[in-house]
N, C-alpha and C. Protein backbone atom coordinates (compact mmCIF):
# COMPACT_ATOMS: atom_id res chain seq x y z
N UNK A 1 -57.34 115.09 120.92
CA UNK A 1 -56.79 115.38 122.23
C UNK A 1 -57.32 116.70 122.76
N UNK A 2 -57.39 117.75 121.62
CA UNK A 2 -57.95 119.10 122.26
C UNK A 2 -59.39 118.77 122.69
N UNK A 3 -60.01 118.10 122.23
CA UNK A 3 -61.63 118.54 122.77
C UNK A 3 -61.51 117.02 124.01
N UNK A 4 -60.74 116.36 124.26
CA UNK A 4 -60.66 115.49 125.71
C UNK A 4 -60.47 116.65 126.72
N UNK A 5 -59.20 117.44 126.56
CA UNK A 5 -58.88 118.63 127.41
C UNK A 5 -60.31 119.32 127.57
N UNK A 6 -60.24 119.73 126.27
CA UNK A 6 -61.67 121.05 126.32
C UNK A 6 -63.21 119.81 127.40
N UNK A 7 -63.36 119.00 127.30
CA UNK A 7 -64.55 118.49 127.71
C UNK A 7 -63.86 118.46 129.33
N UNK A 8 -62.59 118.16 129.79
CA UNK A 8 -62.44 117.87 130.95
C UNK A 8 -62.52 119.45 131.71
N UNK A 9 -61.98 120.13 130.91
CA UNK A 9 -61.83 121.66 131.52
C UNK A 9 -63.58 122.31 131.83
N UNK A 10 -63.78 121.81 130.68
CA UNK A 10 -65.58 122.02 130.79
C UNK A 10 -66.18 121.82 131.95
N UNK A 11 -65.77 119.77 132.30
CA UNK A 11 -66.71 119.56 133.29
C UNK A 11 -66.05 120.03 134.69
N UNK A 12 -65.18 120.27 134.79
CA UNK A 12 -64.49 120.77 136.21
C UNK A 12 -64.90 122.20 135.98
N UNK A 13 -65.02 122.97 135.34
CA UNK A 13 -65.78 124.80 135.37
C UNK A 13 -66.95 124.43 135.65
N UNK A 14 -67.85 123.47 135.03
CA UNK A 14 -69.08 123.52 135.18
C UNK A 14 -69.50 122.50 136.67
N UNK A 15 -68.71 122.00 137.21
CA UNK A 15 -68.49 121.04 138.59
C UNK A 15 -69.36 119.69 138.42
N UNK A 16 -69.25 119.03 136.95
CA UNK A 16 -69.78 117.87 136.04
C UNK A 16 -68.87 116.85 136.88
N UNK A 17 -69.60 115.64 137.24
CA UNK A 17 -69.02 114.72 137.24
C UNK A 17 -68.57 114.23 136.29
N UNK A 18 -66.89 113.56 136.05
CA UNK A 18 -66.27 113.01 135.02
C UNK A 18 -66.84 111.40 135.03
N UNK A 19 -67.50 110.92 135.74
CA UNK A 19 -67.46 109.28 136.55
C UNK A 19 -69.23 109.06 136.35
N UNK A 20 -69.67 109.94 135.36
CA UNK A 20 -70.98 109.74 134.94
C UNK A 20 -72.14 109.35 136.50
N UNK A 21 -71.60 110.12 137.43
CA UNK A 21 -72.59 110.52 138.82
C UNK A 21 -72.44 109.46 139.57
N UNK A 22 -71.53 108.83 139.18
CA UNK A 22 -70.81 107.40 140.39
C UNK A 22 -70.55 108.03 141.47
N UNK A 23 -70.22 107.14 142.72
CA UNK A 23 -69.63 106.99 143.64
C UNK A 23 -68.73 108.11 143.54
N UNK A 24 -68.06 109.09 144.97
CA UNK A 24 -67.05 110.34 144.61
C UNK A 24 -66.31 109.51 144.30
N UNK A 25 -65.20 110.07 143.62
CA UNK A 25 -63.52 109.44 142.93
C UNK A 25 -63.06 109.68 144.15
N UNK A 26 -61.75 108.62 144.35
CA UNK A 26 -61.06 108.85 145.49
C UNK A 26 -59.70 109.27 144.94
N UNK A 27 -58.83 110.07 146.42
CA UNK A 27 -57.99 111.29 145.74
C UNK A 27 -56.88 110.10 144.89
N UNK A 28 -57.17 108.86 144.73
CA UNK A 28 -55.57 108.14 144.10
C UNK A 28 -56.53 108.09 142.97
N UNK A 29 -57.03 108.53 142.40
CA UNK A 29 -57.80 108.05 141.11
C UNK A 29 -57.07 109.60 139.83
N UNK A 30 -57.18 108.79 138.70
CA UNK A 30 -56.62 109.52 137.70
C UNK A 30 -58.01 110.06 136.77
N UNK A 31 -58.48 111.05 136.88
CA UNK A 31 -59.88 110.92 135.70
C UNK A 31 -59.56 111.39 134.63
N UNK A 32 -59.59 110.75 133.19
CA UNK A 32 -59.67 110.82 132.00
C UNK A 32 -61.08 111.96 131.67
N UNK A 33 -61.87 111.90 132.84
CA UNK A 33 -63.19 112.65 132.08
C UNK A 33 -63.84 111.48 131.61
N UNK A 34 -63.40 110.15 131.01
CA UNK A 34 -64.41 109.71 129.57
C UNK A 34 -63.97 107.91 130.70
N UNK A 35 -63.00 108.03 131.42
CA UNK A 35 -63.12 106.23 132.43
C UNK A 35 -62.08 107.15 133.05
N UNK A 36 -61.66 106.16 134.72
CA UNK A 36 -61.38 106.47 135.49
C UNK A 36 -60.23 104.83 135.84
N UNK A 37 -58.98 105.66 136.17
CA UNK A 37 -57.54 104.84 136.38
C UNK A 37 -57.19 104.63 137.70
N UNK A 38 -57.72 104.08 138.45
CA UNK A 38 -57.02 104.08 139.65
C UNK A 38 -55.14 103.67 139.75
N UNK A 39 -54.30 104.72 140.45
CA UNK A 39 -52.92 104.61 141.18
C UNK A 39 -52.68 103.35 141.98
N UNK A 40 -51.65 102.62 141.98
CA UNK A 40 -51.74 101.72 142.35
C UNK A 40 -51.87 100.61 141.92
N UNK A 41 -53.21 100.10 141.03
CA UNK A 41 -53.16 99.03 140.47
C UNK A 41 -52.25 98.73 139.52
N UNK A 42 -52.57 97.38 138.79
CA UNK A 42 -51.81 96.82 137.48
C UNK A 42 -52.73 96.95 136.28
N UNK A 43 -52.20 97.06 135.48
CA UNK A 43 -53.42 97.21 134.38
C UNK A 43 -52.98 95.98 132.95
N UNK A 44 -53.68 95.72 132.22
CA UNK A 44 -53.14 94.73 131.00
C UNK A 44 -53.80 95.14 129.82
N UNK A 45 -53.35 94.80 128.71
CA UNK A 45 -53.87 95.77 127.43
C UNK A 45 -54.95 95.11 127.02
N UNK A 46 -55.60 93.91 127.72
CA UNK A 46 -57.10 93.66 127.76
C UNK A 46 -58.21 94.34 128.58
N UNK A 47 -57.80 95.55 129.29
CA UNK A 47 -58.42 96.16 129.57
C UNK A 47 -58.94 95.27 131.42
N UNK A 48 -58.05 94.66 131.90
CA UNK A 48 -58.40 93.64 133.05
C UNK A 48 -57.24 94.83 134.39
N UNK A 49 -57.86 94.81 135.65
CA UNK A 49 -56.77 95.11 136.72
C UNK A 49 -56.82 94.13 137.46
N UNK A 50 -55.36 94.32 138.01
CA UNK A 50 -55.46 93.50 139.08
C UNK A 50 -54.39 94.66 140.43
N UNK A 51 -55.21 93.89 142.07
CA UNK A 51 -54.51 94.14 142.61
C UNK A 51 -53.83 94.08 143.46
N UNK A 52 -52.50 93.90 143.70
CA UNK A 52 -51.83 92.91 144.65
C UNK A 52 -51.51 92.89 145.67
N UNK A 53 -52.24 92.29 146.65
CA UNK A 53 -52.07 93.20 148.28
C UNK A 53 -51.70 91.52 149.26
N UNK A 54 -50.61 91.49 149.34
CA UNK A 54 -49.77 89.87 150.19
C UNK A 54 -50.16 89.05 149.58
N UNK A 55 -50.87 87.69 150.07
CA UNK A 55 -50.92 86.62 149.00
C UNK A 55 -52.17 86.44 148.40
N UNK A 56 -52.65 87.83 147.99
CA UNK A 56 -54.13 87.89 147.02
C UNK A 56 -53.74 88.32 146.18
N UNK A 57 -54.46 88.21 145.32
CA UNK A 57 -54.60 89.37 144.18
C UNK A 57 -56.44 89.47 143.69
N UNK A 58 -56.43 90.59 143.59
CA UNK A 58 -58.18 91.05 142.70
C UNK A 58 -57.98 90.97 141.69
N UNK A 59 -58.70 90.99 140.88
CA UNK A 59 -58.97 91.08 139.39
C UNK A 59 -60.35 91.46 139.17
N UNK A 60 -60.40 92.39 138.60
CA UNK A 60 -61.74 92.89 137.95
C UNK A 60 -61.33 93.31 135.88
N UNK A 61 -62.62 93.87 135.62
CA UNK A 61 -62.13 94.45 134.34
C UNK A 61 -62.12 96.27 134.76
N UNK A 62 -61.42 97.04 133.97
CA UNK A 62 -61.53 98.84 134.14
C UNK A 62 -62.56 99.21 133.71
N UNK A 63 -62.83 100.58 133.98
CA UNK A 63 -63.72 101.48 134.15
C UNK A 63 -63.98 101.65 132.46
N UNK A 64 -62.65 101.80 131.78
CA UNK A 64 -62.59 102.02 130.20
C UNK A 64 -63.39 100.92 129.58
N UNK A 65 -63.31 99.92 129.91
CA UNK A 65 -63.60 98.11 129.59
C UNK A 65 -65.30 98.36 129.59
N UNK A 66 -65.79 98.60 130.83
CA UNK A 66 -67.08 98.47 131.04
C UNK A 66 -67.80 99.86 130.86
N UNK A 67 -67.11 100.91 130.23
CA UNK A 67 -67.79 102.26 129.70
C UNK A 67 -67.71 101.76 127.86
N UNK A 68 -67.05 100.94 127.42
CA UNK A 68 -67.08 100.57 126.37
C UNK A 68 -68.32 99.19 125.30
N UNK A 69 -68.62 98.52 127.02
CA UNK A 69 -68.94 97.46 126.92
C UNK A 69 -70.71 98.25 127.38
N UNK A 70 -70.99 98.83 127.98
CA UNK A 70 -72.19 99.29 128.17
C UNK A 70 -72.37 98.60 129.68
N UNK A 71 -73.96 98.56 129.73
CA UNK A 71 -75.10 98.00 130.70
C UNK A 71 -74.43 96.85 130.85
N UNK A 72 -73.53 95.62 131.56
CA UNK A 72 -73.22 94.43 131.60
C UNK A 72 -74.88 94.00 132.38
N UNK A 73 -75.59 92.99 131.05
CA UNK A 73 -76.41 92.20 132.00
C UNK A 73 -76.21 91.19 132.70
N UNK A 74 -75.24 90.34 132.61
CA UNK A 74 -74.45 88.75 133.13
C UNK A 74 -73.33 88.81 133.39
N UNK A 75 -72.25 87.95 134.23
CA UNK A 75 -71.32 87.91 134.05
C UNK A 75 -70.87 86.66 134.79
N UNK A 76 -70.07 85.65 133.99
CA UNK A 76 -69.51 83.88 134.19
C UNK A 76 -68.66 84.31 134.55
N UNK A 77 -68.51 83.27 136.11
CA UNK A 77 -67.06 83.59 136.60
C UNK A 77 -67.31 81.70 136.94
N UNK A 78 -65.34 81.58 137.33
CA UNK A 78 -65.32 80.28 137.56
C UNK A 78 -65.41 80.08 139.07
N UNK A 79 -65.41 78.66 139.11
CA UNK A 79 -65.54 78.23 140.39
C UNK A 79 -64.11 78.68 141.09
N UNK A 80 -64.12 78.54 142.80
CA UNK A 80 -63.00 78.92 143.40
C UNK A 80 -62.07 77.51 143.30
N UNK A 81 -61.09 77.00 143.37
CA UNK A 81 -59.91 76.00 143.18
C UNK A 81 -59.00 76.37 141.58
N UNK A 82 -60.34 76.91 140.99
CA UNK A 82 -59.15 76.75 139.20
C UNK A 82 -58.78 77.69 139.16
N UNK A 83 -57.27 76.97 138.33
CA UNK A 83 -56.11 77.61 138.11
C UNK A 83 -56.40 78.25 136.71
N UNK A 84 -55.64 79.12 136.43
CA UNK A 84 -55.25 79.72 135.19
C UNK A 84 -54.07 80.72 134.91
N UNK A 85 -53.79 80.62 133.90
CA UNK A 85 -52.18 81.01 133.57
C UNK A 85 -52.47 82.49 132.95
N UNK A 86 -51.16 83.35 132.84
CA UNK A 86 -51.73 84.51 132.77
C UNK A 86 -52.10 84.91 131.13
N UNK A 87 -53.34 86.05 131.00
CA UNK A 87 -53.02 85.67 129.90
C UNK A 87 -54.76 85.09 129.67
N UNK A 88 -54.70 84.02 130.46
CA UNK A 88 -56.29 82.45 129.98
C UNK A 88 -57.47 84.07 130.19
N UNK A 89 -58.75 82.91 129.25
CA UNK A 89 -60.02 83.35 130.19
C UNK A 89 -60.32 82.75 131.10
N UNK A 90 -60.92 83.48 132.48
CA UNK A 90 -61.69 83.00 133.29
C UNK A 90 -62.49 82.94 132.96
N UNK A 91 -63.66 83.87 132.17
CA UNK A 91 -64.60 83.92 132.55
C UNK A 91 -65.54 85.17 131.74
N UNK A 92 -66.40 85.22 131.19
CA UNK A 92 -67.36 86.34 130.37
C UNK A 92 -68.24 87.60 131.25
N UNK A 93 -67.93 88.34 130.44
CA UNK A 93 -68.85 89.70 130.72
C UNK A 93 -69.89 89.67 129.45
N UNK A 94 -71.17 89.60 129.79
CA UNK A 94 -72.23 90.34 128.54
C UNK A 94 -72.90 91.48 128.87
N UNK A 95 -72.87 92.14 127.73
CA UNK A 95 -73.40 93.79 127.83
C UNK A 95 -74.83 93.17 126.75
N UNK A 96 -75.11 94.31 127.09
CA UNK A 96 -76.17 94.87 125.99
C UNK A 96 -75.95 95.11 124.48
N UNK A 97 -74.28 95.25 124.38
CA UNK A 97 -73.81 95.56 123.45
C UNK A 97 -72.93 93.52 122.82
N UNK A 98 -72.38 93.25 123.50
CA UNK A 98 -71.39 92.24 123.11
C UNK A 98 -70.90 91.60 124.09
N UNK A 99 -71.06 90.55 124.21
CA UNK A 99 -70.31 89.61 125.16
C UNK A 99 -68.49 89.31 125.07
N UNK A 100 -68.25 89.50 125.82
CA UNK A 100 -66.30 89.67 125.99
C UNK A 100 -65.75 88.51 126.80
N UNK A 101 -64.64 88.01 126.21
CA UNK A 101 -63.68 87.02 127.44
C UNK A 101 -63.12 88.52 128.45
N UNK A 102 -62.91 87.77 129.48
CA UNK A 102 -62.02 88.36 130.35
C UNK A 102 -61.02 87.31 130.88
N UNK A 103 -59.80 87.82 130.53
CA UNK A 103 -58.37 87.21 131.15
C UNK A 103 -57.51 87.68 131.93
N UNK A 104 -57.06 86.88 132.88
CA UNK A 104 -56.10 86.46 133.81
C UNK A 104 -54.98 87.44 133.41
N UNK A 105 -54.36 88.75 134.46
CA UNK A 105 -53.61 89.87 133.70
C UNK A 105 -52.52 88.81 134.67
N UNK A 106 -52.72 87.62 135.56
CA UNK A 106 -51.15 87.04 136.38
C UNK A 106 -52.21 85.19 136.24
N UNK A 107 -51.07 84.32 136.05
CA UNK A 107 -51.38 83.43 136.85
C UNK A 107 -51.49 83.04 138.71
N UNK A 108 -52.42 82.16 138.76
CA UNK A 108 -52.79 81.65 140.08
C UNK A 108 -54.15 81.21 139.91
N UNK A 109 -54.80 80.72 141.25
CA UNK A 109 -55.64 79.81 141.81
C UNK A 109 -56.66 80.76 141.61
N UNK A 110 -57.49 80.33 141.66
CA UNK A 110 -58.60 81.33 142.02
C UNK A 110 -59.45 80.75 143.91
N UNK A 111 -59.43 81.66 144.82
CA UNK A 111 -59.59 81.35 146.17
C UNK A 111 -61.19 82.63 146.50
N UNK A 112 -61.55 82.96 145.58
CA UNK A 112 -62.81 83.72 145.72
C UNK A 112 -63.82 84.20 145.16
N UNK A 113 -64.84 84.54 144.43
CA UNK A 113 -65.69 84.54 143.65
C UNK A 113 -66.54 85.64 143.77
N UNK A 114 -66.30 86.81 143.33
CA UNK A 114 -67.70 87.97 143.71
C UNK A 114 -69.12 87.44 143.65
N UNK A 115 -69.80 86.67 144.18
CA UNK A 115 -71.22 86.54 144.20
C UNK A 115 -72.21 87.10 144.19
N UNK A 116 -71.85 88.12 144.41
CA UNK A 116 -72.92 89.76 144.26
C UNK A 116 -73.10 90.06 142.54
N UNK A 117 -71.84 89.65 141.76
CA UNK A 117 -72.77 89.72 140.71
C UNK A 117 -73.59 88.51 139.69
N UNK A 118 -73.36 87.84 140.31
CA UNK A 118 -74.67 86.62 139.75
C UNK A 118 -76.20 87.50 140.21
N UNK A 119 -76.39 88.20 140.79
CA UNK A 119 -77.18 88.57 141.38
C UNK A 119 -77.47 90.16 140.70
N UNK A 120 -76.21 90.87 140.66
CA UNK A 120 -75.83 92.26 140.23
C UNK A 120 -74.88 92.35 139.45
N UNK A 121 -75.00 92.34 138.48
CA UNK A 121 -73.81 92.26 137.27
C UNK A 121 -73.57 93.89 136.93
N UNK A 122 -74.39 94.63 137.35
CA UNK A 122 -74.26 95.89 137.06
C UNK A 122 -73.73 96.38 138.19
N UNK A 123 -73.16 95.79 138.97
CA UNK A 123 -71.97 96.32 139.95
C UNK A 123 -70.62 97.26 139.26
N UNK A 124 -70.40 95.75 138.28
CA UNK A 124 -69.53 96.04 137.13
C UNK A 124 -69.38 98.10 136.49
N UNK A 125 -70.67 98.08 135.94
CA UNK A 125 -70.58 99.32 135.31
C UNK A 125 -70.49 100.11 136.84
N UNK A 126 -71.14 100.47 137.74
CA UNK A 126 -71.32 101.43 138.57
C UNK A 126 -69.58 101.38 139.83
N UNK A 127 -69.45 100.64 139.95
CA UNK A 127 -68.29 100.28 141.12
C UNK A 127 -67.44 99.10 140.18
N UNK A 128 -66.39 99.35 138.98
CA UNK A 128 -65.55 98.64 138.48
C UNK A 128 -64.40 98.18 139.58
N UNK A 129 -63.92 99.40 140.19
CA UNK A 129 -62.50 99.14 141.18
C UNK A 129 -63.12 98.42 142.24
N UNK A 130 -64.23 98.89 142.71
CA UNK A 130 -64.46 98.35 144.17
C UNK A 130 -65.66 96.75 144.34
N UNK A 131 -66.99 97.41 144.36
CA UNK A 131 -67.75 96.27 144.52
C UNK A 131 -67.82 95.40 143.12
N UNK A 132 -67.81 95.49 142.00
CA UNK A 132 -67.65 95.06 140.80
C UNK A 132 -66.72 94.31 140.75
N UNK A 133 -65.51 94.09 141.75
CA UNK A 133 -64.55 93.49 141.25
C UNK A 133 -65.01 91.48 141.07
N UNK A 134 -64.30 90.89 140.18
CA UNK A 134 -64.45 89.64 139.64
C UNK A 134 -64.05 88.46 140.39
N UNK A 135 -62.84 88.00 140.70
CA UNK A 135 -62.13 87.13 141.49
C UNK A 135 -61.25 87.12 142.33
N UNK A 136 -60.90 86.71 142.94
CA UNK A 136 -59.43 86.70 143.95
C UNK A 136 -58.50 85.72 143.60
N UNK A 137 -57.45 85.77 143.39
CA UNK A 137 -56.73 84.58 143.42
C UNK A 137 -55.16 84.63 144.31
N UNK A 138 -54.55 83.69 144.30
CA UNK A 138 -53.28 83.40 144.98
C UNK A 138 -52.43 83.09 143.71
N UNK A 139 -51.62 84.36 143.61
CA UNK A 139 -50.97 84.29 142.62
C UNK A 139 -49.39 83.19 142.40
N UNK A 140 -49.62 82.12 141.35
CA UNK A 140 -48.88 81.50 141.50
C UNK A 140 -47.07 82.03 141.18
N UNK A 141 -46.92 83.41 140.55
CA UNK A 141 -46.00 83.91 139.83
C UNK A 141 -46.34 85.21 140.24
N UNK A 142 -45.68 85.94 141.29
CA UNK A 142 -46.06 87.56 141.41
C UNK A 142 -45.05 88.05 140.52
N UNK A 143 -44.09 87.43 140.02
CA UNK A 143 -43.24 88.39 138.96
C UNK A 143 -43.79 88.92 137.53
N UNK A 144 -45.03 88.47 137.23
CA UNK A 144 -45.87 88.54 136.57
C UNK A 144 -46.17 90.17 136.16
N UNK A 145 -46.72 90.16 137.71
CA UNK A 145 -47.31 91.30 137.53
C UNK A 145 -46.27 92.68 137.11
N UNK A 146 -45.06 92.49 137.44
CA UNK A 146 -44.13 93.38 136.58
C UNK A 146 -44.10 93.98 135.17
N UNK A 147 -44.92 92.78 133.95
CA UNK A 147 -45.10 93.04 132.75
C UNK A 147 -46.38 93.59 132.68
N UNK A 148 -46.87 94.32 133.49
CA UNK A 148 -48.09 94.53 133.48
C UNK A 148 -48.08 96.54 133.73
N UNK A 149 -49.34 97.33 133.13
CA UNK A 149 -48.62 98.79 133.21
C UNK A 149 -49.73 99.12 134.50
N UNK A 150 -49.12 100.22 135.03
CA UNK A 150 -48.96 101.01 135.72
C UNK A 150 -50.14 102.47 135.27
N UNK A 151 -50.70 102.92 136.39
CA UNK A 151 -51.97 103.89 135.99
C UNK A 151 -51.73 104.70 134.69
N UNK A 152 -49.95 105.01 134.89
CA UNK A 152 -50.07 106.35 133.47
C UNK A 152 -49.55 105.93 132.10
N UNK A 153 -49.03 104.59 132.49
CA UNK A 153 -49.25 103.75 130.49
C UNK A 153 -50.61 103.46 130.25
N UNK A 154 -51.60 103.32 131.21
CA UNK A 154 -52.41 102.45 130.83
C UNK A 154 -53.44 103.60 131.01
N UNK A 155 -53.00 104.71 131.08
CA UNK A 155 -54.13 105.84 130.60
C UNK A 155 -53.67 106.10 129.23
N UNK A 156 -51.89 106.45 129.00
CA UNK A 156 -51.78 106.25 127.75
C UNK A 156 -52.11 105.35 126.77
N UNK A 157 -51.82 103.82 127.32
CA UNK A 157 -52.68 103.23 126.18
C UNK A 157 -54.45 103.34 125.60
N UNK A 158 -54.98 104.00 126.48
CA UNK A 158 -56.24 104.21 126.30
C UNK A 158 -56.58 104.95 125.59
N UNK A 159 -55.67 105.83 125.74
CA UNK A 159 -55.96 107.62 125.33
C UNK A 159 -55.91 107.12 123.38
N UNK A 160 -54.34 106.46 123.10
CA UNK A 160 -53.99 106.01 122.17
C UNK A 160 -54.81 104.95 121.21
N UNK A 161 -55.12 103.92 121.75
CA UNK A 161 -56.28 103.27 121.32
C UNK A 161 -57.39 103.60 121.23
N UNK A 162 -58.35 104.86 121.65
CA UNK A 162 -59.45 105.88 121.50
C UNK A 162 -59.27 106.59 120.30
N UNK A 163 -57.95 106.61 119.95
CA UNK A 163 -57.71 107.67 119.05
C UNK A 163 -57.93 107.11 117.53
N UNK A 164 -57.94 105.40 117.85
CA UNK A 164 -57.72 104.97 116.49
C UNK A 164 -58.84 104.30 115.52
């Protein structure tokens, strides 16, 4: 924990980007220094967000997910109509390092498809929250997303699972 502090104190004296020279952080963002939490979203201990704005929801994977996972060269997503329960895979990320399921942090439909990364899968690493994001769906159960944490468990769970 001291040398997370000591490296974050570092790069803010030394005016280091924490976000490895990404895109600026925007002011709702939480920086760890080592991945980046956006306020607001939902988070799931697969490392998946989602976020719920009327009858959508996004889903991508986090900043932690794809700083772990490396260079993503590919990434399978499903077609728009299928359903999945929360929890399922949709759909694969491959890195350079290891290919990963990614799952459904709510059930619903899926009503959209990022197509930019069939094309750019390295959206993923560079823009996780924003252009990177994975699917849209119409969530069949928004109570769902209640069991789901919130920016500062899910920095704690990170912090905690780094540690081990």
């Amino acid at each position: 924990m001291a040398l997370k502090l000591w490296a974050s104190s570092a790069a803010n004296a030394l005016r280091v980007s924490c976000n490895g020279g990404r895109t600026p952080l925007p002011a709702y963002t939480i920086s760890r220094c080592f991945s980046n939490v956006i306020d607001g979203l939902k988070y799931c201990s697969s490392h998946e967000w989602v976020k719920h704005d009327g009858p959508v929801a996004t889903i991508g994977i986090t900043d932690h997910a794809q700083e772990h996972l490396g260079e993503v060269v590919f990434v399978e997503l499903p077609e728009s109509g299928k359903a999945f329960s929360q929890g399922g895979s949709f759909g694969a990320v491959e890195s350079v390092k290891a290919t990963s399921d990614v799952n459904s942090p709510i059930s619903g439909e899926v009503i959209e498809v990022n197509s930019k990364l069939t094309e750019n899968p390295g959206l993923i690493n560079s823009s996780p929250y924003e252009d990177g994001w994975m699917i849209k769906i119409k969530p069949s159960n928004p109570s769902e997303l209640d069991s789901l944490m919130g920016s500062k468990e899910y920095t704690k769970f990170c912090e905690e699972e780094d540690a081990h």
